[in-house]
Protein backbone atom coordinates (compact mmCIF):
# COMPACT_ATOMS: atom_id res chain seq x y z
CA UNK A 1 -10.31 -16.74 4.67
CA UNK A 2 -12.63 -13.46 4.19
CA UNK A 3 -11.85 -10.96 2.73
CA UNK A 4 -12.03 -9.16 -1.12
CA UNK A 5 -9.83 -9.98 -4.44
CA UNK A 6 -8.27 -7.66 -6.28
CA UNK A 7 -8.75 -7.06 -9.62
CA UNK A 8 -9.02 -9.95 -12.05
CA UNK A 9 -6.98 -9.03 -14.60
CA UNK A 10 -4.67 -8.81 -12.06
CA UNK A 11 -2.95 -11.81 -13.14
CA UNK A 12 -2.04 -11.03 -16.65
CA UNK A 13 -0.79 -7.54 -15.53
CA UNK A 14 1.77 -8.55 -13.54
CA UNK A 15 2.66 -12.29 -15.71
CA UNK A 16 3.40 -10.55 -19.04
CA UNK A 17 6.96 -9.68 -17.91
CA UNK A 18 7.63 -13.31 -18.47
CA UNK A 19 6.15 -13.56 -21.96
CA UNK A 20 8.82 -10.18 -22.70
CA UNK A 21 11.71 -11.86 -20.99
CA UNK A 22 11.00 -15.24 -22.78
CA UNK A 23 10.41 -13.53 -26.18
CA UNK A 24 13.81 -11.46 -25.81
CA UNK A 25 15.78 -14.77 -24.69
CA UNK A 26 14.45 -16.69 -27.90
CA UNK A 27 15.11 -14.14 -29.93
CA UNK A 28 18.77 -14.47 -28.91
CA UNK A 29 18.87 -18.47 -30.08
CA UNK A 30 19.82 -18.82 -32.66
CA UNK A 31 18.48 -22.62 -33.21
CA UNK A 32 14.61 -21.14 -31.64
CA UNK A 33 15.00 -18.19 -34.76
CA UNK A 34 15.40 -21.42 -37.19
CA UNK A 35 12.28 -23.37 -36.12
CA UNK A 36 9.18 -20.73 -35.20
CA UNK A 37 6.74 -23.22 -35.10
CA UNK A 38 8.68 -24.09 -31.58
CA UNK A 39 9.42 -20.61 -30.65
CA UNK A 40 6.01 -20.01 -30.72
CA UNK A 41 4.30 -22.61 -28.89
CA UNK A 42 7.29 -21.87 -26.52
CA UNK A 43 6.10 -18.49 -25.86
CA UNK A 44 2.38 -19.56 -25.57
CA UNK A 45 3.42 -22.15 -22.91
CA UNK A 46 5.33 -19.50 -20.84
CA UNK A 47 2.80 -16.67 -21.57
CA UNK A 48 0.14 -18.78 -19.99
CA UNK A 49 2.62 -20.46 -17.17
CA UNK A 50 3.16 -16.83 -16.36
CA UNK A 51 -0.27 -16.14 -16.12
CA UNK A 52 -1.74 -19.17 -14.45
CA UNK A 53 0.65 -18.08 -11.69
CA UNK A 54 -0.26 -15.08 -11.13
CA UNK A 55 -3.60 -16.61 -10.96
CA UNK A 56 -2.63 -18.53 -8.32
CA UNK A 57 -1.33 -15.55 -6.26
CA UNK A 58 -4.40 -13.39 -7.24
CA UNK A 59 -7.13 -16.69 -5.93
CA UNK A 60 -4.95 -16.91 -2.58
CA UNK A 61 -4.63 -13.00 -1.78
CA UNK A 62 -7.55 -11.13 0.04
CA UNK A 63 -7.70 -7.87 1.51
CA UNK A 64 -10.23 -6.54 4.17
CA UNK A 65 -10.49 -3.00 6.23
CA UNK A 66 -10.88 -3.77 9.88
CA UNK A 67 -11.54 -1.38 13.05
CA UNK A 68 -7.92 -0.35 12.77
CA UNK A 69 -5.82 -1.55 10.09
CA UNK A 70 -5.56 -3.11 6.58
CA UNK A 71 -5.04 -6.60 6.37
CA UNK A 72 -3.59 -8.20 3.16
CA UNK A 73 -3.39 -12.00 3.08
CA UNK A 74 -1.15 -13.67 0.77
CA UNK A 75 0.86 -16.58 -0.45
CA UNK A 76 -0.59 -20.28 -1.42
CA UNK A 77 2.49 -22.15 -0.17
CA UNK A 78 3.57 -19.75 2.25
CA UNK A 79 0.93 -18.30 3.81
CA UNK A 80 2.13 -14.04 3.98
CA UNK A 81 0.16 -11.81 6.31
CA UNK A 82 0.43 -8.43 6.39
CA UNK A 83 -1.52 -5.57 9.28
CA UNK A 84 -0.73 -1.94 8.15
CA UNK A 85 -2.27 0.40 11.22
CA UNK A 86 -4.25 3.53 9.98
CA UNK A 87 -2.17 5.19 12.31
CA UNK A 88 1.37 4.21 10.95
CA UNK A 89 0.01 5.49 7.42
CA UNK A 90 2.09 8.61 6.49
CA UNK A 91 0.99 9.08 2.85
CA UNK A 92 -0.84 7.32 0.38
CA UNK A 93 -0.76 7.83 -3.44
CA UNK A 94 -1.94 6.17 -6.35
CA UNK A 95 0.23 4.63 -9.13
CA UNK A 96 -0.15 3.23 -12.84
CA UNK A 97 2.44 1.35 -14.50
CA UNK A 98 2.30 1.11 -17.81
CA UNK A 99 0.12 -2.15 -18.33
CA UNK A 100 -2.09 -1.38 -15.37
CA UNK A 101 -2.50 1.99 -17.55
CA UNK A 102 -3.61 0.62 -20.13
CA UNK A 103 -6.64 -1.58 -18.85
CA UNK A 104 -7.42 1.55 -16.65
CA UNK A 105 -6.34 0.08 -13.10
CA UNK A 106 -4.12 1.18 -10.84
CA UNK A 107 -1.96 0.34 -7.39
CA UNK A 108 -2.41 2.16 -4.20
CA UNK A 109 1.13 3.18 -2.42
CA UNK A 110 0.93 3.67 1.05
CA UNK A 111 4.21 4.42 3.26
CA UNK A 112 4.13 3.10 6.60
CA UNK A 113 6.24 4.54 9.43
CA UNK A 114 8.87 1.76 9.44
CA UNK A 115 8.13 -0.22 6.81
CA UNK A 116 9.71 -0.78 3.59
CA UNK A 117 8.02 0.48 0.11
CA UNK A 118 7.09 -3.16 -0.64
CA UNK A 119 5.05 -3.75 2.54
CA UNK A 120 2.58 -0.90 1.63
CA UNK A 121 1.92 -1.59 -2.08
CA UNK A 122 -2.36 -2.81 -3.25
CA UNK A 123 -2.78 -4.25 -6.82
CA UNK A 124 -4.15 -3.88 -8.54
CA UNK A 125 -7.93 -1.98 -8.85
CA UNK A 126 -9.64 -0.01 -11.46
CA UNK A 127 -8.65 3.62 -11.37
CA UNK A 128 -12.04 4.85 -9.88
CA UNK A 129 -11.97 2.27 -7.15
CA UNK A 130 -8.24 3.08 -5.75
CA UNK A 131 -8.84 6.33 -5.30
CA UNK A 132 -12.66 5.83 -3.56
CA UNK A 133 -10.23 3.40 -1.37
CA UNK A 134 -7.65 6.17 -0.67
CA UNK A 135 -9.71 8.88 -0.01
CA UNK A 136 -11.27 6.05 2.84
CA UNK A 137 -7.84 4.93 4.24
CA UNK A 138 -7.20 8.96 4.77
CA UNK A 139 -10.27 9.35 6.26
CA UNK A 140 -9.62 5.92 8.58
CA UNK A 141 -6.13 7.18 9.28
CA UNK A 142 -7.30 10.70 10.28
CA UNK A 143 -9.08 8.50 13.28
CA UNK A 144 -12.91 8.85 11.49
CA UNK A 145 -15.09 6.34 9.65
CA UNK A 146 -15.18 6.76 6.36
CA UNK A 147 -18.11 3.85 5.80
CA UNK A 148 -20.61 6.67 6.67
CA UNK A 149 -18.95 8.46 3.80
CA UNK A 150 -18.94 7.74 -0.13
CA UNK A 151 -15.96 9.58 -1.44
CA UNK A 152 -15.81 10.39 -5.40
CA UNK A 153 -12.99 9.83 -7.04
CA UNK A 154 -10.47 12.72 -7.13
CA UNK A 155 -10.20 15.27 -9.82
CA UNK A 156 -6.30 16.56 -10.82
CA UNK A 157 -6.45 19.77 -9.26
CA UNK A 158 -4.62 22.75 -10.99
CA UNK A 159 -1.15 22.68 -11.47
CA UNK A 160 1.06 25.54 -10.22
CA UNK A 161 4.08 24.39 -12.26
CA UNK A 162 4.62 21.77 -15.41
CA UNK A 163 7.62 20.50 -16.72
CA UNK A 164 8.50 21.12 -20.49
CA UNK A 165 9.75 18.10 -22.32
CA UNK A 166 12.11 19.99 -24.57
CA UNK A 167 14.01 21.50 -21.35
CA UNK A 168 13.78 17.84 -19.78
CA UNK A 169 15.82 16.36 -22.31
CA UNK A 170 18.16 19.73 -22.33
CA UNK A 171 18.91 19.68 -18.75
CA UNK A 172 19.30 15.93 -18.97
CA UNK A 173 22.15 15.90 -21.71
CA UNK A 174 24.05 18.96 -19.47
CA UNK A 175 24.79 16.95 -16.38
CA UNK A 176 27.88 15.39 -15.43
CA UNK A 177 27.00 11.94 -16.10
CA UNK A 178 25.64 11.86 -19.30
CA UNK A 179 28.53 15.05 -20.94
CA UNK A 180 31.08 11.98 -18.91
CA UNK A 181 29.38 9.13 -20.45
CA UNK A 182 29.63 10.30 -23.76
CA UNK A 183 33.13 12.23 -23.96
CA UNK A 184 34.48 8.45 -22.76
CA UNK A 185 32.25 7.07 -25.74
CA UNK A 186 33.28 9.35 -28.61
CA UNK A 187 36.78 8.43 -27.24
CA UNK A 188 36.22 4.96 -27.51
CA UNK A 189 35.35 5.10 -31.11
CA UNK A 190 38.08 7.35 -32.32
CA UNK A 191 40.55 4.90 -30.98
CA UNK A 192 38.99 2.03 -32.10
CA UNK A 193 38.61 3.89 -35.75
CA UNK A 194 41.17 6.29 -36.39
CA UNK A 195 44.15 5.46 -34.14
CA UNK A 196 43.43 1.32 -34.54
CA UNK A 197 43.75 0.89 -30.99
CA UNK A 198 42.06 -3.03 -30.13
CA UNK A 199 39.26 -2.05 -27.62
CA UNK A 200 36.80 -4.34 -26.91
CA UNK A 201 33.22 -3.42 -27.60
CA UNK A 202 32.37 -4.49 -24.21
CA UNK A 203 34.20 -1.68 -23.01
CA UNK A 204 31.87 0.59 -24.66
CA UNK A 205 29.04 -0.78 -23.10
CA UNK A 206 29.13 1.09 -19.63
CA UNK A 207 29.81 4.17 -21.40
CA UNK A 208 26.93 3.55 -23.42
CA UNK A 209 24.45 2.50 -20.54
CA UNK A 210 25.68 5.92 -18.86
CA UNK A 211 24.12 8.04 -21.62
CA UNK A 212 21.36 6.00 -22.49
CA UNK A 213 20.14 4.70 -18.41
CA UNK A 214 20.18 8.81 -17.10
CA UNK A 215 17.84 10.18 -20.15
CA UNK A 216 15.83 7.06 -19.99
CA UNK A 217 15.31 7.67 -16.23
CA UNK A 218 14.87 11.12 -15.92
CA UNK A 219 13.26 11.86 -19.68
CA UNK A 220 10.64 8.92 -19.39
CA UNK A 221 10.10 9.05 -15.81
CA UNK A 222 9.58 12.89 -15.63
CA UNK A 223 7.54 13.26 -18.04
CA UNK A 224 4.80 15.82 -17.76
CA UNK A 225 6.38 16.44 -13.98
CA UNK A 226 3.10 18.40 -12.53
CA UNK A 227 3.44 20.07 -9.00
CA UNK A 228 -0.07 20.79 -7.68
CA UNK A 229 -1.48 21.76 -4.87
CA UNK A 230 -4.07 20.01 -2.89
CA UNK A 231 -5.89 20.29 0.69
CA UNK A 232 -3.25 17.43 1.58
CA UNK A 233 -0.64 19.30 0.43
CA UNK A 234 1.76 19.44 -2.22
CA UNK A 235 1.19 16.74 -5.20
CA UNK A 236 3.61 15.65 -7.61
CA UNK A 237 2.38 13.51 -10.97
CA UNK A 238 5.29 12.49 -13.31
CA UNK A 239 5.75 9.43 -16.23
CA UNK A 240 5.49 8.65 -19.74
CA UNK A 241 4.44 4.95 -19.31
CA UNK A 242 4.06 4.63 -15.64
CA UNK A 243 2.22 7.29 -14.02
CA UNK A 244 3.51 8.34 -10.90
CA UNK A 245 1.69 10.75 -8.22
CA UNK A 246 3.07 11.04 -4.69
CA UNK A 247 1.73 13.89 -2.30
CA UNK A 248 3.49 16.08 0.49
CA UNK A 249 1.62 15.98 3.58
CA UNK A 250 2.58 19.27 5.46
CA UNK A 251 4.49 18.59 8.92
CA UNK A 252 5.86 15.29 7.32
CA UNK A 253 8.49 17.07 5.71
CA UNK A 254 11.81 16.50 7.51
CA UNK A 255 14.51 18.03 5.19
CA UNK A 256 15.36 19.26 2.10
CA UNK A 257 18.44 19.43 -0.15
CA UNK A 258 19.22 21.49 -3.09
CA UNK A 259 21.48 20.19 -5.77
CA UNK A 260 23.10 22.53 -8.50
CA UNK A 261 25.58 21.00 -11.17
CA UNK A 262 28.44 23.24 -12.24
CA UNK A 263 26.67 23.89 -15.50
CA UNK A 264 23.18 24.25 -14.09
CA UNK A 265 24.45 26.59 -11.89
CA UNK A 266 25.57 28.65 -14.94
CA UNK A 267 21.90 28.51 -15.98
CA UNK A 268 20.43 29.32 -12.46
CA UNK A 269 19.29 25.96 -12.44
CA UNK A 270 18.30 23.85 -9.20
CA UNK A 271 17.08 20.18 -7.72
CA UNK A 272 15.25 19.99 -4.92
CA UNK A 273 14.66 16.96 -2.93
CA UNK A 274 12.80 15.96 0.13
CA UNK A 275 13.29 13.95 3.20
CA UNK A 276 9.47 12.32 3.81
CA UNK A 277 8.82 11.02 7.20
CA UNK A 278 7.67 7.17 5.90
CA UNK A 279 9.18 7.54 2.09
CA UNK A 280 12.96 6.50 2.20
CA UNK A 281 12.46 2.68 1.71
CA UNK A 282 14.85 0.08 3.96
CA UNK A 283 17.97 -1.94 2.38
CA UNK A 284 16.14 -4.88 2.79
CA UNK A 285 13.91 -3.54 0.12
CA UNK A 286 16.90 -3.30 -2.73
CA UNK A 287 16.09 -0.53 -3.09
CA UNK A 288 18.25 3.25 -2.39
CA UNK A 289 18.11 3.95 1.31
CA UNK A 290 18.42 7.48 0.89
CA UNK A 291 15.48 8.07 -1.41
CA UNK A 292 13.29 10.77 -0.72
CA UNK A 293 11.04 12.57 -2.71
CA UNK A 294 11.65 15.24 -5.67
CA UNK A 295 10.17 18.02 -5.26
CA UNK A 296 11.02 20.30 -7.88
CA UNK A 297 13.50 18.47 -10.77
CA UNK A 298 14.91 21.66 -11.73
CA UNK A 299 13.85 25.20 -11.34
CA UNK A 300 15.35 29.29 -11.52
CA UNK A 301 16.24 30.08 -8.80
CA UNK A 302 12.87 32.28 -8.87
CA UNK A 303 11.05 29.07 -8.69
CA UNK A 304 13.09 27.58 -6.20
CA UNK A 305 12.51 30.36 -3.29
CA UNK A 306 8.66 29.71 -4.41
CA UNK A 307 8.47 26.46 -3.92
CA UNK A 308 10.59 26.25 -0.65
CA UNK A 309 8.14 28.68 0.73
CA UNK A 310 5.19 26.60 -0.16
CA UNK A 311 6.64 24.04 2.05
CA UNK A 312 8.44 25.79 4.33
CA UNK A 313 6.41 28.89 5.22
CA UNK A 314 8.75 31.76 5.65
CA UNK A 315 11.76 30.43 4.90
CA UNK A 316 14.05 32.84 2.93
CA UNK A 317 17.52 31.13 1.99
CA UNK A 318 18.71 34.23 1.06
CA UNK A 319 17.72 36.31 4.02
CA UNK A 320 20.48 33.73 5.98
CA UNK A 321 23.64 34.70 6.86
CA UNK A 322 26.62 32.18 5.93
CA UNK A 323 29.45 31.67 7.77
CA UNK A 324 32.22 30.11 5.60
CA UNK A 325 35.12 27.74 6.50
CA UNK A 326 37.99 29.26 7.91
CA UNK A 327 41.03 29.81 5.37
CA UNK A 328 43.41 27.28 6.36
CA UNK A 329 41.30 24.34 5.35
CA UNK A 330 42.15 25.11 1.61
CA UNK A 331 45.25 22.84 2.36
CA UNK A 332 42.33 19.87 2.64
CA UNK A 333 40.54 21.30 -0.08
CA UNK A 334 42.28 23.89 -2.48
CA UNK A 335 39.57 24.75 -4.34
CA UNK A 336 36.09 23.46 -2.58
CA UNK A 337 36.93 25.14 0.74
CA UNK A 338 35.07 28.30 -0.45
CA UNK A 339 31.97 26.98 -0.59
CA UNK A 340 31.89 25.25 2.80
CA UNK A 341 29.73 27.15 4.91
CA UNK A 342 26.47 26.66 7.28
CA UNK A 343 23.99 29.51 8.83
CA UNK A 344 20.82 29.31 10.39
CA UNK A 345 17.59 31.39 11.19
CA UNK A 346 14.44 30.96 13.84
CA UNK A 347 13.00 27.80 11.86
CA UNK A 348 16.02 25.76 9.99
CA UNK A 349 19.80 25.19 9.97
CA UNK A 350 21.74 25.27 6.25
CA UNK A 351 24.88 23.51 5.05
CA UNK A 352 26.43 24.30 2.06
CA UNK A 353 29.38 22.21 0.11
CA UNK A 354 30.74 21.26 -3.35
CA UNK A 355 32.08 23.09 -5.95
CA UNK A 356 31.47 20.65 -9.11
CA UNK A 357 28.13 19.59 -8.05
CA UNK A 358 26.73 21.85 -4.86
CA UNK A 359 24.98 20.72 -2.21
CA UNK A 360 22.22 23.24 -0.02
CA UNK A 361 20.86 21.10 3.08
CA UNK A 362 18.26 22.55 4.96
CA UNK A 363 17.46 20.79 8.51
CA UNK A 364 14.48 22.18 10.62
CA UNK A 365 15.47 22.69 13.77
CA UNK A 366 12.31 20.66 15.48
CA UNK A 367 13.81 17.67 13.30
CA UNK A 368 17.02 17.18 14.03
CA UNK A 369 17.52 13.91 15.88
CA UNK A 370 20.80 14.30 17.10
CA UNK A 371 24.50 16.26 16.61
CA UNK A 372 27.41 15.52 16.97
CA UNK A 373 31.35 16.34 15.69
CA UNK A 374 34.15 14.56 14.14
CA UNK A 375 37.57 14.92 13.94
CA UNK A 376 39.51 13.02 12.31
CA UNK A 377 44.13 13.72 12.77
CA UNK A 378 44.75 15.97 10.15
CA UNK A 379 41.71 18.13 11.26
CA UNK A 380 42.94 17.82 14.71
CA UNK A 381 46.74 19.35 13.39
CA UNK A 382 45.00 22.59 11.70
CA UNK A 383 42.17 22.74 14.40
CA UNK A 384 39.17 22.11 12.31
CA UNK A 385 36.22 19.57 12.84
CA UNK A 386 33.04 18.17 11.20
CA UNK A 387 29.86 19.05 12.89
CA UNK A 388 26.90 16.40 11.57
CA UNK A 389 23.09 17.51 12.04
CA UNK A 390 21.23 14.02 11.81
CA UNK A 391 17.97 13.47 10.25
CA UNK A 392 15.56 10.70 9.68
CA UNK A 393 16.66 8.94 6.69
CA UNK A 394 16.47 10.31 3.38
CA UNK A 395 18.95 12.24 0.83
CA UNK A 396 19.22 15.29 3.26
CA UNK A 397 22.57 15.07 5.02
CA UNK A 398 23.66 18.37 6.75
CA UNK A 399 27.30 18.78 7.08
CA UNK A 400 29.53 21.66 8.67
CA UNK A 401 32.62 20.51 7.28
CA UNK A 402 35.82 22.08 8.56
CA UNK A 403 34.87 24.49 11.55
CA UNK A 404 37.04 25.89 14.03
CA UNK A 405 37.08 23.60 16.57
CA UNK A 406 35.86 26.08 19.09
CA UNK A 407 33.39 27.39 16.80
CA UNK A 408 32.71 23.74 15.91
CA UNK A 409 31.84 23.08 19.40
CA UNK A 410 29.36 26.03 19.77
CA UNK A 411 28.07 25.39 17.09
CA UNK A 412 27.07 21.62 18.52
CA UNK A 413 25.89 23.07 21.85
CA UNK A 414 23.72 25.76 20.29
CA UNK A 415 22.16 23.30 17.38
CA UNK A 416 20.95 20.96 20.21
CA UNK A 417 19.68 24.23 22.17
CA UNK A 418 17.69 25.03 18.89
CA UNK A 419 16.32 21.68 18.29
CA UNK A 420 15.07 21.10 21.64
CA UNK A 421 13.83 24.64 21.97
CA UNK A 422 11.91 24.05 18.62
CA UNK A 423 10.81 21.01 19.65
CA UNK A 424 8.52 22.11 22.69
CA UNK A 425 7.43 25.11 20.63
CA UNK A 426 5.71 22.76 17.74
CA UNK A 427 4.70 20.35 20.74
CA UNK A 428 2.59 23.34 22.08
CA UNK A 429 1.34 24.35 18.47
CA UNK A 430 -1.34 22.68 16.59
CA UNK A 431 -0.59 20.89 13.37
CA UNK A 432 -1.24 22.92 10.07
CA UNK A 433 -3.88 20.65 8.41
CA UNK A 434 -3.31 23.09 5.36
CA UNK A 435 -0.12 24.70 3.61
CA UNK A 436 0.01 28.23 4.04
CA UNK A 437 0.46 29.64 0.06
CA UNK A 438 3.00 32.38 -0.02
CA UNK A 439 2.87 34.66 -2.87
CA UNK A 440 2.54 33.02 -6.46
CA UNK A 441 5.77 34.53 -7.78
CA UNK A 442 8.22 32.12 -9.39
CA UNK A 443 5.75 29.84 -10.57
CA UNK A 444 5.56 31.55 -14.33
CA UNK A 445 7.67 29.84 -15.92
CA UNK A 446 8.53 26.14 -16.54
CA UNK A 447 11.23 23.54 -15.16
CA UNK A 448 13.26 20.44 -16.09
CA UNK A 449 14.51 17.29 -15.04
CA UNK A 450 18.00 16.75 -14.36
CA UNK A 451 20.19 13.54 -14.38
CA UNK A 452 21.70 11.93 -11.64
CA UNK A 453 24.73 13.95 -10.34
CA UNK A 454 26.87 12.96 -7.35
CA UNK A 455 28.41 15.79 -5.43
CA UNK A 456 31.80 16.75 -4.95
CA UNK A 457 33.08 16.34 -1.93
């Protein structure tokens, strides 16, 4: 089998989850805690089980560049081969989990156009040497020959916008699921204390894991959340332990949604996520179909318009006229109804919904696979309907709840005009290779991380 090994310490990085999983389970035993003599030679014997097989994995696994693809061979009792095409290779970005980190290596993350996350993931190599082998993948999957070239690793280039830990943790403890979390926990103990009401403590545990799991997430995984800008595009580096970059390639972009909390919105606060062609992983990974990538955690709404432009040159959300739902749908929703509305401009089509947690979806028009409406019987008796804009998968999902049915089925006619129209326009147009950079405004100040927060429907 030819081919190159990864790293050697390979092994040990990825076999000392056993050692913490074994430790944690004897520390639990109570007859282990008694006799340490045992609990240690215990944890030796798994600490080096763990390792020799990873050793094993490492001695069978070889990689090679060919003419055309990357080939990763794998397995020593079932043999595991994997061909990812230069020309299926949307993004790549290098990663550092916390171990890796600290013995200076790192993983290389490539999504492939129909492949899970899994199937494009390299570890591990020192720092220096991923990115050499990044810049030469880019170069491959570009359609040139990078062996004539020597690339040097990669310097961070300068950031346009950095995330404040102090407002990370802020914004963090203000969404819904962390204020819920924790009213349902102080309530817990109160009853438990003052009003001698027998709850279990296992009832507290959810409650618990719902303030603790969101600022873990977003706190500790935001960290230091860096946008940049690069000749690739835009770059995003993020993580306290496990350093995270992931980059934007312009024309990859397929949608993007902006999410703003009742209280955020208050604050002028906003998410914004992305829909990546090649980033939202598959089921069969376990993994969230609907991932995409964020893009800005949270923002003013000055930093917002300045980021959106970055991506999307020209667009102005505000410069869009909105056409809201007609008044008779407050009987399906009393209160959300008023913010039900969609517009659209020369390059995308918006959706707007959600009164406790709001929803923004932005669809370009060249993107939008197909459209369709929905009706469902009590729609049909006040003469309303659903038009869906459908987009490759990811967390953008652009509804026009509630039409008129007449306007409803305009609306479907005209959206399918658009996208074909748009369509043979970027056909005729070459691809930017560079993102156009609007004005610098809104990038002054500073932005935070939010916790997860579904919307209301």
């Amino acid at each position: 089998m030819t081919g190159a090994r990864l790293h050697p310490l390979t092994p040990f990085v990825k076999g000392w989850g056993y050692f913490v999983v074994a430790a944690f389970a004897m520390a639990n035993n109570e007859g282990l805690r008694s006799n340490l003599k045992i609990a240690g030679i215990g944890l030796v014997g798994v600490l080096l089980g763990g390792i020799l097989l990873g050793a094993l994995f490492w001695w069978f696994t070889k990689w090679q560049l060919t003419e055309d693809a990357v080939r990763v061979d794998s397995g020593f009792l079932y043999r595991r081969t994997r061909i990812i095409r230069f020309d299926r290779i949307q993004a790549i970005d290098v990663a550092q989990p916390f171990v890796a980190r600290l013995f200076g290596m790192a993983e290389l993350r490539m999504d492939v156009a129909g492949g899970g996350k899994s199937d494009g993931r390299l570890s591990y190599f020192t720092y220096d040497e991923a990115q050499k082998l990044r810049a030469t993948l880019l170069f491959r999957a570009k359609g040139e020959h990078a062996v004539q070239h020597q690339p040097s690793s990669e310097i961070d280039p300068q950031p346009l916008l950095v995330v404040p830990t102090t407002r990370l943790l802020g914004a963090t403890l203000l969404s819904s699921t962390v204020l819920g979390s924790a009213a349902g926990l102080i309530w817990l103990i109160v009853a438990t204390t003052v009003l001698e009401f027998h709850v279990g403590l296992f009832a507290g545990l959810p409650l618990l894991l719902g303030v603790v799991q969101p600022i873990w997430k977003q706190v500790v995984g935001n960290h230091g959340f860096t946008l940049s800008e690069t000749h690739e595009g835009l770059r995003t580096k993020r993580g306290l332990f496990d350093v995270q970059r992931q980059t934007v390639p312009p024309g990859r972009v397929q949608g993007l949604l902006i999410t703003e909390p009742l209280i955020w919105r208050l604050l002028g606060w906003s998410r914004v996520d992305l829909d990546i062609a090649g980033v939202a992983g598959s089921k069969a990974d376990g993994e969230d179909e609907n991932e995409g990538a964020q893009l800005l955690p949270v923002g003013e709404r000055q930093e917002v318009a300045g980021v959106l432009a970055r991506v999307l040159p020209g667009l102005d959300l505000s410069a869009i006229e909105m056409h809201q739902a007609p008044e008779r749908v407050k009987w399906l929703r009393p209160v959300g109804w008023r913010y039900l509305s969609y517009g659209f401009d020369g390059q995308v089509l918006v959706t707007t919904r959600g009164w406790v947690s709001r929803r923004t979806s932005i669809v370009l028009h060249h993107k939008t696979q197909s459209v369709r409406l929905h009706q469902g019987p009590i729609q049909r008796r006040l003469g309303v309907a659903n038009v869906h804009v459908d987009t490759p998968q990811g967390p953008t999902d652009a509804i026009a709840l509630h039409r008129d049915q007449v306007e409803a089925a305009a609306l479907v006619e005209a959206q399918a005009n658009r996208a074909r129209e748009a369509r043979r326009t970027a056909d005729s147009v070459p691809a930017q290779t560079q993102p156009n950079p609007p004005s610098p405004d809104g990038f002054s100040s500073s932005a935070a991380s939010p916790a997860d927060d579904s919307s209301a429907k």
